[in-house]
C-alpha atoms as a PDB file:
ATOM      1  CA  UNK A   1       0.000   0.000   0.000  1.00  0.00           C
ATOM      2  CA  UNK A   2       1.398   3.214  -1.133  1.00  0.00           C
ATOM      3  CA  UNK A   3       0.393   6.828   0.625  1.00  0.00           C
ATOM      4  CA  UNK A   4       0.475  10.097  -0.318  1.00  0.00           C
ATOM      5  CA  UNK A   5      -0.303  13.506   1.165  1.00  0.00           C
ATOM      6  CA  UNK A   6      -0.754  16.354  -1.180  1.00  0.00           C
ATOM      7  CA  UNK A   7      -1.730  19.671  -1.374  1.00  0.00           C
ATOM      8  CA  UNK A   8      -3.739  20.767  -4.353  1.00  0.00           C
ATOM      9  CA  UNK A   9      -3.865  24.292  -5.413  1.00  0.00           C
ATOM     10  CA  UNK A  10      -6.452  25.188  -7.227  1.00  0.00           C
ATOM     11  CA  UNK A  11      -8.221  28.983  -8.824  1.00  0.00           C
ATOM     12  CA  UNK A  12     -10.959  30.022  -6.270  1.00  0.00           C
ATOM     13  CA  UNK A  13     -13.164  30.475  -9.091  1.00  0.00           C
ATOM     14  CA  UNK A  14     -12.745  26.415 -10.042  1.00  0.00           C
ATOM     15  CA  UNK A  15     -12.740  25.239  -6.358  1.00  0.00           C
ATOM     16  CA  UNK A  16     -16.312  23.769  -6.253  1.00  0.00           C
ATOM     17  CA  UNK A  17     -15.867  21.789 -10.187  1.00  0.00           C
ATOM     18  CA  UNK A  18     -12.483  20.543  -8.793  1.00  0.00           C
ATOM     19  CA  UNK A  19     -13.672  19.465  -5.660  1.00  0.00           C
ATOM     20  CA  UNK A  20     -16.175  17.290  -7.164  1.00  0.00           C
ATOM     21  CA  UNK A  21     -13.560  16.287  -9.491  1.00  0.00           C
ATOM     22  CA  UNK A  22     -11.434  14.867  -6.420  1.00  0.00           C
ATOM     23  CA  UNK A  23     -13.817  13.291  -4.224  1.00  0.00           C
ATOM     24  CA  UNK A  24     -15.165  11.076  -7.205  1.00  0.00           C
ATOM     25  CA  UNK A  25     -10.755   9.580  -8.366  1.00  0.00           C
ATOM     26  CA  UNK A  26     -10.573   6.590  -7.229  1.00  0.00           C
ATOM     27  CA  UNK A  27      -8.129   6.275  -4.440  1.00  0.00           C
ATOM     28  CA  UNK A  28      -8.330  10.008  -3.658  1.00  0.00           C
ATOM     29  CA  UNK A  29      -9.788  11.451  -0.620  1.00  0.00           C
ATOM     30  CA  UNK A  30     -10.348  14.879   0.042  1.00  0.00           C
ATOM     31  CA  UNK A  31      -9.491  15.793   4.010  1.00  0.00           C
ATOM     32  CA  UNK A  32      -9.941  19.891   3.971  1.00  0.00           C
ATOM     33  CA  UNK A  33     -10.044  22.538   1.695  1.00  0.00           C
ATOM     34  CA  UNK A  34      -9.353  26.202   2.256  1.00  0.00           C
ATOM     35  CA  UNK A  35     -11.572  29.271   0.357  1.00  0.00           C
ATOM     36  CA  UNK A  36      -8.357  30.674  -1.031  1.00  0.00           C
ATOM     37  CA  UNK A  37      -8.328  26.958  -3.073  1.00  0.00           C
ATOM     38  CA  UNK A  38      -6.023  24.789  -0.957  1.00  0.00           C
ATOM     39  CA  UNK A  39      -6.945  21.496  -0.427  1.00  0.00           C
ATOM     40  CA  UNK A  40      -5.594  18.519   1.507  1.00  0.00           C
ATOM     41  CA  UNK A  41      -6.337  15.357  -0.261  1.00  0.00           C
ATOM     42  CA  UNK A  42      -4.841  11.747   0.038  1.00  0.00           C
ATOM     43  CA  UNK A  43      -3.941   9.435  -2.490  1.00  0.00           C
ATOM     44  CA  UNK A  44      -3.992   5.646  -2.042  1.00  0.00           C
ATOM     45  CA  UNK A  45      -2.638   2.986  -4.642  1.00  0.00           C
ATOM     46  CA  UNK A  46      -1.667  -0.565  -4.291  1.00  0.00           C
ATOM     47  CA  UNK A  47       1.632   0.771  -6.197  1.00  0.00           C
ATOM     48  CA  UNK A  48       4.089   3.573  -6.438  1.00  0.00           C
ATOM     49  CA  UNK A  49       3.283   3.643  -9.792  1.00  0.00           C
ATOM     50  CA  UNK A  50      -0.915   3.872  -9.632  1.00  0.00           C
ATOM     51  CA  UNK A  51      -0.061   7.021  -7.292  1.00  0.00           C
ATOM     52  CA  UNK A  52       2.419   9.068  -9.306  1.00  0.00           C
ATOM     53  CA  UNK A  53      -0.434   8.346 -11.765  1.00  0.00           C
ATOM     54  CA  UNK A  54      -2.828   9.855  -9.925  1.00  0.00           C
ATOM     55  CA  UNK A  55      -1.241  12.675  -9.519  1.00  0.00           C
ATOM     56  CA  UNK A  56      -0.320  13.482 -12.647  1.00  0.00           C
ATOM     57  CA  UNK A  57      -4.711  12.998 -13.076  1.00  0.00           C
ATOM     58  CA  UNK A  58      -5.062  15.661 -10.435  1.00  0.00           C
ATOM     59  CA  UNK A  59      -2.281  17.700 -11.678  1.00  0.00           C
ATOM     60  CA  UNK A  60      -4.232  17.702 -14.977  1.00  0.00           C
ATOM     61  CA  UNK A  61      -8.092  18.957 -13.820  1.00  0.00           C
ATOM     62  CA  UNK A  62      -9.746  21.845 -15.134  1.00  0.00           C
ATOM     63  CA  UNK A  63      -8.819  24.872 -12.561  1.00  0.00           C
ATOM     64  CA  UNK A  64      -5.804  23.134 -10.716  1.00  0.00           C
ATOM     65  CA  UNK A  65      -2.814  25.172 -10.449  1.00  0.00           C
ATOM     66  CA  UNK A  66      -0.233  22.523  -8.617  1.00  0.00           C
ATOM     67  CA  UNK A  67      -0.487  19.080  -6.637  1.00  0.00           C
ATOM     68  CA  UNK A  68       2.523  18.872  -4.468  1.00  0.00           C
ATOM     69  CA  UNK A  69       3.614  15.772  -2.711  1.00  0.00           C
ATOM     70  CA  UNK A  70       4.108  16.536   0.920  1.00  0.00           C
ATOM     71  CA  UNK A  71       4.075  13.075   2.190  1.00  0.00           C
ATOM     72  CA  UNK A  72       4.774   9.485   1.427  1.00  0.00           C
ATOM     73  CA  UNK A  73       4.269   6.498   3.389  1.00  0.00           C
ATOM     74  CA  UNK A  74       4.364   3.096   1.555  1.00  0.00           C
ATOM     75  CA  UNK A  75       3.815  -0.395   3.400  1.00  0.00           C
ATOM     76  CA  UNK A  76       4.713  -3.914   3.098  1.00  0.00           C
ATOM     77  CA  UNK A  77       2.354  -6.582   3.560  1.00  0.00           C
ATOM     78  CA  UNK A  78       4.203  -9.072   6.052  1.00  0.00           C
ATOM     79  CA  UNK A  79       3.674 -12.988   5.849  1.00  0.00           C
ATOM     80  CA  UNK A  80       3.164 -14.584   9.013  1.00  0.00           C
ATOM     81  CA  UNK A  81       6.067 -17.599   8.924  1.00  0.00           C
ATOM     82  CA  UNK A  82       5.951 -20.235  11.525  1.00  0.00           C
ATOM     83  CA  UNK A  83       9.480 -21.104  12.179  1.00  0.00           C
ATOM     84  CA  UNK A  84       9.969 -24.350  13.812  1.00  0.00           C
ATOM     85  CA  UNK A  85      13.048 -25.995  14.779  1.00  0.00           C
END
């Protein structure tokens, strides 16, 4: 699981289209958003990849001036092995 924290800029006058653009990506949740057009979304992939994809996708909406990466988290599943001796 891979996690990232951005902040999207986006033209006051576009907030409300982009907003709805964000909350229906898949993988992206929006967390606040600010009147001036900053808004605090997450992105969530099963891959580095699928987020840096996303990204670019939010990057690329009507009204949005910048998407900026401000945190990354990614996890490893970890198997449960039984060791016996």
């Amino acid at each position: 699981m891979h996690i990232a924290g951005v902040v999207v800029q986006v033209h006051p006058k576009h907030l409300a289209a982009a907003q709805g653009e964000l909350e229906v990506l898949a993988g992206v949740e929006v967390h606040a958003i600010s009147p001036a057009g900053r808004c605090v979304v997450t992105i969530e992939g099963d891959h580095r990849h699928v987020v840096a994809d996303m990204m670019s996708r939010v990057n690329a909406l009507p009204g949005v001036l910048s998407a900026c990466m401000v945190y990354e988290q990614s996890e490893s599943e970890f198997i449960n092995v039984e060791v016996s001796q």
